[in-house]
Every structure is written in C-alpha cells, then in structure tokens.
C-alpha atoms as a PDB file:
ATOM      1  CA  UNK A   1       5.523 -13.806  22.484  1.00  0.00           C
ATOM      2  CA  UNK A   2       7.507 -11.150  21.565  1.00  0.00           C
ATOM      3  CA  UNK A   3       7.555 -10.810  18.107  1.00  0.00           C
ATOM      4  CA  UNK A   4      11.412 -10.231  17.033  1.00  0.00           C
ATOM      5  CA  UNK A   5      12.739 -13.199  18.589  1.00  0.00           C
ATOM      6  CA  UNK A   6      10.408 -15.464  17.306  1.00  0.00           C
ATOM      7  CA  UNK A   7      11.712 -13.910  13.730  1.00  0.00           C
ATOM      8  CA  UNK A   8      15.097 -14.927  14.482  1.00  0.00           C
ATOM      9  CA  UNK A   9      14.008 -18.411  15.437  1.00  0.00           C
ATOM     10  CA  UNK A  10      12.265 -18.986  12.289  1.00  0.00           C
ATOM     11  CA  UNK A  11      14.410 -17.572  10.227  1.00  0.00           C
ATOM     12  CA  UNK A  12      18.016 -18.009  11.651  1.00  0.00           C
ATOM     13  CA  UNK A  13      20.159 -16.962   8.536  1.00  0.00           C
ATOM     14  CA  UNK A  14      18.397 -13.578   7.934  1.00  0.00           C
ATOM     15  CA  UNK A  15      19.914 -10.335   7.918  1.00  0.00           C
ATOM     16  CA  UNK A  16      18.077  -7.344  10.041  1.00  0.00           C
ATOM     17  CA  UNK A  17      16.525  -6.111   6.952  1.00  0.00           C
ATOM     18  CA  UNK A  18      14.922  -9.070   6.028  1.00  0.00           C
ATOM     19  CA  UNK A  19      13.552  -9.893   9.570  1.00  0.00           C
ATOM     20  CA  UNK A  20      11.603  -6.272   9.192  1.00  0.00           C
ATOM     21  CA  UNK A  21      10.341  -6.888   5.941  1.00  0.00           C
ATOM     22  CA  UNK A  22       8.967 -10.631   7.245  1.00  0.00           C
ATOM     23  CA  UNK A  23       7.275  -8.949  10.319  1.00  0.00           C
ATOM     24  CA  UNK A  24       5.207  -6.259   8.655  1.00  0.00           C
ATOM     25  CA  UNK A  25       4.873  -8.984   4.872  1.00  0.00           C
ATOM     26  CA  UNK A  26       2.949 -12.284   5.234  1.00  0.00           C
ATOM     27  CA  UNK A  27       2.920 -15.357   3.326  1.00  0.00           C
ATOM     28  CA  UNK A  28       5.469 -15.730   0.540  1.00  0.00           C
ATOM     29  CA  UNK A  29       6.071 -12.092  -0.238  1.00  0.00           C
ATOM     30  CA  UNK A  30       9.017 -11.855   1.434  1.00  0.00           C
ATOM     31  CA  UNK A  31      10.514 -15.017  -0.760  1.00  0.00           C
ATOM     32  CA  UNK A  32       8.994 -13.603  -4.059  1.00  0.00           C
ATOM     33  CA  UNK A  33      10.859  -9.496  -3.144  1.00  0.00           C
ATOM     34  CA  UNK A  34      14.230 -11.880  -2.266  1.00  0.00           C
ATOM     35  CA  UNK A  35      14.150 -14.064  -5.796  1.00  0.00           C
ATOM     36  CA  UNK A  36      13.128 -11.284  -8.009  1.00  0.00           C
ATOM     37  CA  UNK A  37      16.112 -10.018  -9.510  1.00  0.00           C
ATOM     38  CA  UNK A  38      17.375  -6.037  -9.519  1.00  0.00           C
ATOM     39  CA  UNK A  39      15.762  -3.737 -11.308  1.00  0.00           C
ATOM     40  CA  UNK A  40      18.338  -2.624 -14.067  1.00  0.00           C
ATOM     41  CA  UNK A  41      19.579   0.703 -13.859  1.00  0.00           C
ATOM     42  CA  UNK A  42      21.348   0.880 -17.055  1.00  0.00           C
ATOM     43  CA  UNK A  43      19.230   1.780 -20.316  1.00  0.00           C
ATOM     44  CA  UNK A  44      20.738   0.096 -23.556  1.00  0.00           C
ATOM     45  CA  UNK A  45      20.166   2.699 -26.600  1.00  0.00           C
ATOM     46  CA  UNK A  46      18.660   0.776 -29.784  1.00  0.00           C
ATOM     47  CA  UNK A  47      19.851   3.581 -31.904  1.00  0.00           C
ATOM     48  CA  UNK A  48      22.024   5.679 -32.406  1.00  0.00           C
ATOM     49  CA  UNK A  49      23.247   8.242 -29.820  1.00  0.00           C
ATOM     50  CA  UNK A  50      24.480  11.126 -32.078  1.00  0.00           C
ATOM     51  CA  UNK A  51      21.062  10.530 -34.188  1.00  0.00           C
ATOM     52  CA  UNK A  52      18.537  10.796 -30.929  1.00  0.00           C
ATOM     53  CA  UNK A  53      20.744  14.131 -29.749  1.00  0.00           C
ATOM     54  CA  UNK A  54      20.233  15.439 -33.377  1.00  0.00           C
ATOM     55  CA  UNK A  55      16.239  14.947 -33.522  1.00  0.00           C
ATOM     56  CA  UNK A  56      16.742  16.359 -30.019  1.00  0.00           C
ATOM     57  CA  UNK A  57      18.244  19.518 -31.345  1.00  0.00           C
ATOM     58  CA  UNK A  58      15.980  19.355 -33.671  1.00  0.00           C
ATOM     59  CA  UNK A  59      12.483  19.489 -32.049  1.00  0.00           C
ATOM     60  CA  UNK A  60      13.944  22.459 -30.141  1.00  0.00           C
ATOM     61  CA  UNK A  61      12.315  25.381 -30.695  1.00  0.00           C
ATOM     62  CA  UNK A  62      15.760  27.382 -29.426  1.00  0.00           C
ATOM     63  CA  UNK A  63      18.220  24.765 -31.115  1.00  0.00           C
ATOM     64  CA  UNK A  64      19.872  24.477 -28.074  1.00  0.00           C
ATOM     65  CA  UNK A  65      19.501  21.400 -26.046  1.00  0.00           C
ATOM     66  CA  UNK A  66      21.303  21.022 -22.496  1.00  0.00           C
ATOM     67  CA  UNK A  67      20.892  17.883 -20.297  1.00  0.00           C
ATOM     68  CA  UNK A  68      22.661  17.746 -17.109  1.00  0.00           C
ATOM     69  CA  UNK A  69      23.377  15.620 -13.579  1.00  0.00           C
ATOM     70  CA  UNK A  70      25.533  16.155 -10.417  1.00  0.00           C
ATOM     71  CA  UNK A  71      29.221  17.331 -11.738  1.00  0.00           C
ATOM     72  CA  UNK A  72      28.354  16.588 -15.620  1.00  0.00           C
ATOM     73  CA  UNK A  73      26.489  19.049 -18.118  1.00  0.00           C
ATOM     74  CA  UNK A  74      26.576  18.268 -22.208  1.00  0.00           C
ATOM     75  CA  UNK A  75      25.090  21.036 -24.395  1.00  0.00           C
ATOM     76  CA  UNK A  76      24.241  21.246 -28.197  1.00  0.00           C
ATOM     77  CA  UNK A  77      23.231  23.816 -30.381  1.00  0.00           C
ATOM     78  CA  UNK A  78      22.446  23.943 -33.890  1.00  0.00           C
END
C-alpha cells in the first residue's frame, strides 16, 4: 500500500507538513513536536540595558564596541 494515502486516511485533518513528518517519525513523536509550544525568540534582559553595554565597553580592550544585524548597526565608545 502506498504509503501517502494511507497517511491521509489516518490522519484526515493534517496539513502536508505534518503527513511528512508522520511518515519518516513513529509512535507519538509527531503528537509530542505538535503540543510542544514555540521556542521563544525574544530574550527578556534581567538588568539593565545601558549597564550590560557599559561593562561591554568596558571589557573592550579598544573601548569601542559595535554590534550589528541586517539594516541596523549601534556603536559605543568610551
């Protein structure tokens, strides 16, 4: 028996995605990856922003400190 329709029949509401993940994933896996919630992607500081850059200037050897991403750059210098 081909091995995608029988997929479909045992799970009828699934998406594509899900239907992959159950063919190569036995068992419960599948069920544990779809309750487990996201992985955050935000970090919460538990201090201070303006005292973490300043020990950041501050173990710099230059005293300048530059962190960057895609389309935003801040910079600090003692």
């Amino acid at each position: 028996m081909p091995v995608l329709p029988a997929l479909r029949n045992a799970y009828p509401g699934a998406n594509d995605d899900e239907l992959v993940l159950r063919g190569f994933f036995k068992g419960a896996q599948v069920d544990q990856m779809l309750a487990a919630q996201p992985m955050s992607l935000v970090y919460q500081f538990q201090r201070d922003l303006s005292g973490l850059v300043k020990r950041l200037v501050g173990l710099s050897e230059s005293g300048r400190v530059a962190l960057s991403t895609a389309g935003l750059e801040f910079a600090w210098q003692r």
